[in-house]
Protein backbone atom coordinates (compact mmCIF):
# COMPACT_ATOMS: atom_id res chain seq x y z
CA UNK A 1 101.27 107.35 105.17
CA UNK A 2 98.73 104.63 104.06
CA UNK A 3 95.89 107.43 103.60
CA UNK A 4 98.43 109.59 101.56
CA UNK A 5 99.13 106.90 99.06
CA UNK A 6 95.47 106.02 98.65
CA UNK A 7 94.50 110.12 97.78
CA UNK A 8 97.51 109.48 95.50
CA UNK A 9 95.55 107.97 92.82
CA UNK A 10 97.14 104.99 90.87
CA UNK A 11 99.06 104.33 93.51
CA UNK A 12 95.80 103.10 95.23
CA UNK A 13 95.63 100.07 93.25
CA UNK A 14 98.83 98.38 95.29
CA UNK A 15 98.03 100.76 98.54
CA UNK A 16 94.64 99.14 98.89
CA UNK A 17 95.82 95.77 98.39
CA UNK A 18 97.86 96.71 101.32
CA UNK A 19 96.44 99.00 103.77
CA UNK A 20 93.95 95.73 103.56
């Protein structure tokens, strides 16, 4: 799920944040 929010796009910006 992680990796299909980051290709998402803008959705990136609070997935990364996570996902870290």
């Amino acid at each position: 799920q992680m990796k299909r929010v980051c290709v998402d796009g803008p959705v990136f910006d609070g997935a990364a944040i996570y996902a870290k």
